[in-house]
Protein backbone atom coordinates (compact mmCIF):
# COMPACT_ATOMS: atom_id res chain seq x y z
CA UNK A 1 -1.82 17.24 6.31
CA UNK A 2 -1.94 14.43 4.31
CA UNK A 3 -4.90 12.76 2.78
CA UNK A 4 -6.97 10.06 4.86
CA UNK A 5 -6.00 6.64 4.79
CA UNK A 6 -9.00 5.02 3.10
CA UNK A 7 -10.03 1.36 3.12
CA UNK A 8 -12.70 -0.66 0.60
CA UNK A 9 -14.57 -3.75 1.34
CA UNK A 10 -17.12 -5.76 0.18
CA UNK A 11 -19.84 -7.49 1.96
CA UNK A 12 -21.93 -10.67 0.78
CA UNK A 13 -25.01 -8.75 2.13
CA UNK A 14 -27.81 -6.19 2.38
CA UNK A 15 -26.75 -2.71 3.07
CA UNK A 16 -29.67 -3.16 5.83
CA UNK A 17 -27.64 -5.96 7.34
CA UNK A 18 -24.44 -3.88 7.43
CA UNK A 19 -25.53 -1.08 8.72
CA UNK A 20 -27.66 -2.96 11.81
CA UNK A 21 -23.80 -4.42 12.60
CA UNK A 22 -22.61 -1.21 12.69
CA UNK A 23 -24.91 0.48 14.71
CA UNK A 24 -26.45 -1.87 17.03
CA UNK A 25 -24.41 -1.69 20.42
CA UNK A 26 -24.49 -5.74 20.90
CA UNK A 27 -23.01 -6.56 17.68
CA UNK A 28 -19.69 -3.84 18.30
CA UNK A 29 -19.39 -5.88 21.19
CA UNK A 30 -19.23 -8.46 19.44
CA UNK A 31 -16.75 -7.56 16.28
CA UNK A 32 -15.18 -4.33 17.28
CA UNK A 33 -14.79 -3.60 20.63
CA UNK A 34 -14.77 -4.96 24.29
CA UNK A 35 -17.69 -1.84 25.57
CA UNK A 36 -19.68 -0.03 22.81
CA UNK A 37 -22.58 2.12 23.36
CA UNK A 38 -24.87 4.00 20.71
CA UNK A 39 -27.74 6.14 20.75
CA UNK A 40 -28.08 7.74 17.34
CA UNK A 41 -27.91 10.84 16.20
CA UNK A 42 -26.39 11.50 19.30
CA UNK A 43 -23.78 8.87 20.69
CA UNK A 44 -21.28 6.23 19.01
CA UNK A 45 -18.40 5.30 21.60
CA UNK A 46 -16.29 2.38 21.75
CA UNK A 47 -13.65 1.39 24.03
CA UNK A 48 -11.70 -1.52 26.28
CA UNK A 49 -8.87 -3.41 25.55
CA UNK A 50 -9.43 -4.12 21.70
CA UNK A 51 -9.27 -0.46 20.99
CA UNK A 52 -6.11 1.82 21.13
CA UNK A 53 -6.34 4.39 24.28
CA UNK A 54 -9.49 2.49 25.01
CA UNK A 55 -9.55 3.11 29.02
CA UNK A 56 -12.28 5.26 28.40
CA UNK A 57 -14.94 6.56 25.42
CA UNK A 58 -12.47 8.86 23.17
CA UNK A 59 -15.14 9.28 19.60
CA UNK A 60 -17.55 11.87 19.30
CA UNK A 61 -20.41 11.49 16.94
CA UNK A 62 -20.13 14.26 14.05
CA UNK A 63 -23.00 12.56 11.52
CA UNK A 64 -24.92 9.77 10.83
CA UNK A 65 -27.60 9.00 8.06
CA UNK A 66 -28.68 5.84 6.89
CA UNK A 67 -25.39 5.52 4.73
CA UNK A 68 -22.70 7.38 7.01
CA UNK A 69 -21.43 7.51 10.31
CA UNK A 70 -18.63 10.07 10.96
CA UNK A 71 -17.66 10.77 14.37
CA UNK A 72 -13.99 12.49 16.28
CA UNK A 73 -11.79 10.24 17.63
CA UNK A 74 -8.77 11.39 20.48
CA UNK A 75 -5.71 9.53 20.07
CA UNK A 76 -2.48 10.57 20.94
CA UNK A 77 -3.60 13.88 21.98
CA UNK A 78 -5.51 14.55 18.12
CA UNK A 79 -8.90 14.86 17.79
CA UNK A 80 -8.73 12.27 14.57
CA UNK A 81 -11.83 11.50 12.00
CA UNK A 82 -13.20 8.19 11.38
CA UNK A 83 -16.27 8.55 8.36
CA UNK A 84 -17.68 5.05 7.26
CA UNK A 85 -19.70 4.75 4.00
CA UNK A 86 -21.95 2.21 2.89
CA UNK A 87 -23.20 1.66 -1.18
CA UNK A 88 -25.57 -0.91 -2.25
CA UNK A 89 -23.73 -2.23 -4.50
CA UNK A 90 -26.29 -4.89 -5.18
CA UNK A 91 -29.43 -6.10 -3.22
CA UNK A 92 -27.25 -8.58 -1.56
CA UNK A 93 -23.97 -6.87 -1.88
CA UNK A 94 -22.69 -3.90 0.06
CA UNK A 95 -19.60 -1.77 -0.46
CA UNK A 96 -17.99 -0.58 3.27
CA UNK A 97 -15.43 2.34 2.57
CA UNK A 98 -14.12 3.54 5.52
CA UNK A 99 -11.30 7.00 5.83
CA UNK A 100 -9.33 8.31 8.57
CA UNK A 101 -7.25 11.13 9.64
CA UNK A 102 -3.98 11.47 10.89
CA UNK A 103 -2.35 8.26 9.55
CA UNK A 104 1.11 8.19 9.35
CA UNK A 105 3.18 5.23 8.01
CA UNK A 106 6.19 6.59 10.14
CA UNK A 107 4.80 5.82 12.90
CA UNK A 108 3.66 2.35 11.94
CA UNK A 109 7.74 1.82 11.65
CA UNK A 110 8.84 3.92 14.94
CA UNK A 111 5.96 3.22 16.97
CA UNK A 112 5.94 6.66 17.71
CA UNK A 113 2.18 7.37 18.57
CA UNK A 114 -0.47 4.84 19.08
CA UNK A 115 -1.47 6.36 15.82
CA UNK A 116 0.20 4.09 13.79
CA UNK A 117 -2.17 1.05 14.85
CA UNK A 118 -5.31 2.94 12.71
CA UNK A 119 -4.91 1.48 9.48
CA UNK A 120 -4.45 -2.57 10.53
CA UNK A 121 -7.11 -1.48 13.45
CA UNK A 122 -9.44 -0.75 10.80
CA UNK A 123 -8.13 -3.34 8.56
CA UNK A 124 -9.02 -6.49 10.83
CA UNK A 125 -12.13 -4.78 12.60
CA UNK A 126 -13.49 -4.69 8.71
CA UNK A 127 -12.29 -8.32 7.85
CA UNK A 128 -14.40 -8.94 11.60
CA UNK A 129 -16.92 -7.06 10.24
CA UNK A 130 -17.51 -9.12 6.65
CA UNK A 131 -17.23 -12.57 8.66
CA UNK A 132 -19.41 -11.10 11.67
CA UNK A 133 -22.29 -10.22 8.68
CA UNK A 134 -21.63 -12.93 6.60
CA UNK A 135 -22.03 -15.48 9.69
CA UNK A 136 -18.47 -16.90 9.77
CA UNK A 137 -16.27 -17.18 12.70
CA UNK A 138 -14.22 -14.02 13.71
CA UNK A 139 -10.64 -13.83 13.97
CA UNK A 140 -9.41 -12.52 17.68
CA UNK A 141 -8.87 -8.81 18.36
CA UNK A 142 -5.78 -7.29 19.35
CA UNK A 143 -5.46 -6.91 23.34
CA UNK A 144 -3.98 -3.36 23.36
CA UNK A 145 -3.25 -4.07 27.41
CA UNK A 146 -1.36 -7.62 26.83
CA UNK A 147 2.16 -7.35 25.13
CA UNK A 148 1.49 -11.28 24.34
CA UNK A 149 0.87 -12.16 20.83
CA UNK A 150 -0.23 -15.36 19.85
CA UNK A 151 -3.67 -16.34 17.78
CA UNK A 152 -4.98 -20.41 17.39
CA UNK A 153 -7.40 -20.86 14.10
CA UNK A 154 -8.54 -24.14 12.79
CA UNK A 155 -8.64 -23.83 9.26
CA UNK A 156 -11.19 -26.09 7.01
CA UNK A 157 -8.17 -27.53 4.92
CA UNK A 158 -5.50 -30.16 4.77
CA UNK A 159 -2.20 -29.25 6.25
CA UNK A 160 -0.10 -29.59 3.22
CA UNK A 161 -2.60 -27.25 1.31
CA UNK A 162 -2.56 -24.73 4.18
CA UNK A 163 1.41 -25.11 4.10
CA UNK A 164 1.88 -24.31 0.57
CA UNK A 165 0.15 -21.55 0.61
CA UNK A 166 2.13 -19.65 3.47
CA UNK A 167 5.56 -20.88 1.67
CA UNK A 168 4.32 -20.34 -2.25
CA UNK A 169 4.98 -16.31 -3.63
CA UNK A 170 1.45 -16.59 -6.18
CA UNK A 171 -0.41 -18.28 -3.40
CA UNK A 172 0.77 -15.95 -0.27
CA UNK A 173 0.44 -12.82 -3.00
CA UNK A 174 -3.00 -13.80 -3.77
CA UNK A 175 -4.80 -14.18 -0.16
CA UNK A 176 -2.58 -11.75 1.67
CA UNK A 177 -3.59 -9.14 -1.35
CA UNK A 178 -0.22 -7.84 -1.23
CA UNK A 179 3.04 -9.14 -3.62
CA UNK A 180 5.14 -11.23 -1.56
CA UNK A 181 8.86 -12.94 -3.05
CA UNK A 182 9.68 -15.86 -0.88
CA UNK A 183 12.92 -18.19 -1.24
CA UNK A 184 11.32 -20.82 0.76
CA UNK A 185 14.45 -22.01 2.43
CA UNK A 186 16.19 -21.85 5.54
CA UNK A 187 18.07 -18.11 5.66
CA UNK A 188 16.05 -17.42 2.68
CA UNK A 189 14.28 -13.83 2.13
CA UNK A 190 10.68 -13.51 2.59
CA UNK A 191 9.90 -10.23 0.92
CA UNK A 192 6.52 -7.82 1.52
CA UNK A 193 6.19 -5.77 -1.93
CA UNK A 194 8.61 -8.34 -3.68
CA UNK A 195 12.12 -8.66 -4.36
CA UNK A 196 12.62 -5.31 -6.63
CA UNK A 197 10.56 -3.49 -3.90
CA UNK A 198 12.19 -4.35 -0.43
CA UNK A 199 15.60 -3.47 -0.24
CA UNK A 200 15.75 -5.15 3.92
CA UNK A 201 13.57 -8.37 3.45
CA UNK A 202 12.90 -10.73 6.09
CA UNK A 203 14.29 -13.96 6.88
CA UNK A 204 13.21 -17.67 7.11
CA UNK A 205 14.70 -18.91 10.52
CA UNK A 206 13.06 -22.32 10.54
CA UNK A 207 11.37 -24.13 7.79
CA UNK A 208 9.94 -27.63 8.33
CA UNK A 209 7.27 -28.92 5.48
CA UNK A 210 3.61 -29.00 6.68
CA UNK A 211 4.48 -28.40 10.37
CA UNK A 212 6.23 -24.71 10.67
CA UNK A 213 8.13 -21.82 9.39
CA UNK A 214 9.40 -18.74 11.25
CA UNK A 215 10.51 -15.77 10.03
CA UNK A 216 12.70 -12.52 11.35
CA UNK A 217 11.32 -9.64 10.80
CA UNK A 218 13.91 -7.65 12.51
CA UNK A 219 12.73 -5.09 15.49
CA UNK A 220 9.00 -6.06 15.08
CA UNK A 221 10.31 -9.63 16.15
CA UNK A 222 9.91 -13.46 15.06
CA UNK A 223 6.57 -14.95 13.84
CA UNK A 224 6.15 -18.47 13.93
CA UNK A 225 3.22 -20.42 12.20
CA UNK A 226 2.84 -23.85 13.68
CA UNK A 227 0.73 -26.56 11.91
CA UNK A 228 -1.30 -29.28 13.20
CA UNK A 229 -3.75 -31.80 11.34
CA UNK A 230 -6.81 -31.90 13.22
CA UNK A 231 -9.14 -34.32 11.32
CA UNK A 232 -8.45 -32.81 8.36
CA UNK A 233 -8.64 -29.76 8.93
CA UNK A 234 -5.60 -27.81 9.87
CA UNK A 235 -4.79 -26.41 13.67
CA UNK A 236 -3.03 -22.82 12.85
CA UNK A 237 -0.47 -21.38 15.92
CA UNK A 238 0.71 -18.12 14.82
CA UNK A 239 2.79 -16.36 17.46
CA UNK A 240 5.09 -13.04 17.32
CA UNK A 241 7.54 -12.91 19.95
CA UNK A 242 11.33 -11.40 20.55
CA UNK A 243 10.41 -7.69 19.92
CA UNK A 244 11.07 -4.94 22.77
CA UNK A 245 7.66 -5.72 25.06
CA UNK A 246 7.58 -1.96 26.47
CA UNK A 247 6.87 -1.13 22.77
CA UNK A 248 4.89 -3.74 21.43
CA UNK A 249 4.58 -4.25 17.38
CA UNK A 250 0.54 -3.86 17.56
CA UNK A 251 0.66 -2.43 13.72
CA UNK A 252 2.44 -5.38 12.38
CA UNK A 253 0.30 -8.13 14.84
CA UNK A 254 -3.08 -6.31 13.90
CA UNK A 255 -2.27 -6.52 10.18
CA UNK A 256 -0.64 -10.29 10.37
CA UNK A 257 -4.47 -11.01 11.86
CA UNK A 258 -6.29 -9.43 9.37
CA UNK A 259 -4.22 -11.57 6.61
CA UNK A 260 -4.87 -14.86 8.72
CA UNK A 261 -8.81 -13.82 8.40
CA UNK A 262 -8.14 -13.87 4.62
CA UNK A 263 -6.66 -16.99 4.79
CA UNK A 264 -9.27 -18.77 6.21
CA UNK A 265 -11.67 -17.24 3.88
CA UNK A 266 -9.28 -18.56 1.04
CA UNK A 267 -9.37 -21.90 2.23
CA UNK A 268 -12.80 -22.04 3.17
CA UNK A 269 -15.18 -20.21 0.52
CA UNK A 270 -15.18 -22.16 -2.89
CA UNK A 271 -16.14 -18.31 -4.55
CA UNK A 272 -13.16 -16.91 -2.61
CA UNK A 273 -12.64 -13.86 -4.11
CA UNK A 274 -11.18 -11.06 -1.88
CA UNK A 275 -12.64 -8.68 0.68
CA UNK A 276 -10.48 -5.47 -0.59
CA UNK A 277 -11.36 -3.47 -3.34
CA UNK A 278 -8.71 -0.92 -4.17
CA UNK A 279 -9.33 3.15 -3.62
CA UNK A 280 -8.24 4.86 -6.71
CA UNK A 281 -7.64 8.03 -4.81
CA UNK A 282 -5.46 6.66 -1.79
CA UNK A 283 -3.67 3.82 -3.43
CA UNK A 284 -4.71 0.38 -3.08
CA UNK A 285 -6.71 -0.88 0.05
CA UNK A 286 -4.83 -4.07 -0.62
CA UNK A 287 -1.67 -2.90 1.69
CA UNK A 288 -3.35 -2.95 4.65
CA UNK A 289 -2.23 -5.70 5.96
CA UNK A 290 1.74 -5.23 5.19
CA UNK A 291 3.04 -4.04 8.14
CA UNK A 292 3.90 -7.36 9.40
């Protein structure tokens, strides 16, 4: 078996703070899950319609302390391990590390088993986490019932500014934490990992300055980012659409939402510096969100 897919994160807060979020049934309602109920040592479930195979409580609690929860989790038929650490990393500065079983990147691309959804689950549930503690507004969860994918944000930044970062390669490397190539052109490529990297890049469909861009992605479909001045401020539509709706891209629409909470934060924070920290032993957390 392969080694656990393993994410890093910081938070601008006590380790206190953190671990109340991640513990206290009301606030997983609020950032994780639709239904959450704990009762430590002896009970951590989630479920609903944010959470893959959520008709029902699937985790088992394995271990928790006042750093680390570890608990089972059945998907797809595998009794899969979620462990989440916390480190004071300062006394207003905690360090969220978070591994998991049974990842497979193959079946991010086949859609194989619901498995594929963990690591851009855990991706935007940690980015929901950050903004939940940190007092900023969340950025929706995925509906794992509803085939429809479509997110509105309003953004706390001109439209042009908002615009040229989506269409610039530094700017779009630099929030999304991932390199990104982009001939920002009609029928030009748009390129996760860069040029040299991505042999089948996507493609820029539409491309109208300050007001939207879409790009083909191939079998994962078209995404279309729509903006809108709204006193200022900019009025994000981001939508994902043409892609075979009896297997729905939830990999690449989790991950594109846990970029768009990055962008925000980009936009918004004047410290902006980003939420991933990179995992010398499982390659760099910063991937996460490059399935899209």
């Amino acid at each position: 078996m392969s080694e656990p897919m393993t994410l890093r994160a910081r938070v601008a807060a006590p380790i206190k703070d953190v671990r109340h979020a991640l513990t206290d049934p009301d606030a997983l309602r609020t950032w994780l899950a639709e239904h959450a109920e704990v009762d430590l040592p002896h009970r951590y479930e989630f479920w609903g319609r944010y959470t893959p195979e959520g008709d029902a409580p699937h985790q088992r609690l394995l271990h928790a302390d006042d750093h680390t929860l570890r608990f089972s989790w059945l998907l797809d038929g595998e009794d899969t391990t979620t462990e989440i650490r916390l480190d004071e990393e300062t006394a207003d500065s905690t360090i969220v590390t978070l591994s998991q079983t049974h990842f497979d990147f193959q079946d991010v691309i086949t859609g194989a088993s619901i498995r594929g959804v963990l690591q851009t689950f855990w991706a935007l549930a940690i980015a929901n986490l950050v903004d939940y503690v940190e007092g900023r507004q969340l950025t929706t969860k995925v509906d794992f019932t509803s085939p429809e994918f479509r997110e509105e944000i309003l953004i706390a930044a001109p439209v042009d500014v908002v615009y040229d970062s989506l269409i610039s390669s530094e700017k779009a490397s630099e929030w999304f934490g991932y390199p990104i190539d982009i001939e920002p052109f009609v029928g030009g490529r748009f390129a996760m990992g860069g040029f040299d990297n991505n042999p089948q890049p996507a493609k820029i469909l539409e491309l109208d300055p300050d007001h939207k861009m879409s790009i083909d992605w191939g079998p994962s479909g078209v995404t279309t980012w729509e903006l809108e001045d709204s006193g200022g401020q900019t009025r994000l539509t981001f939508v994902q659409s043409g892609f075979d709706t009896d297997n729905p891209p939830y990999a690449a629409w989790t991950g594109s939402l846990s970029g768009i909470a990055e962008l925000r934060r980009y936009h918004e924070l004047t410290d902006w510096r980003p939420i991933w920290l990179p995992d010398d032993t499982a390659g760099s957390t910063q991937e996460v969100t490059a399935t899209s």
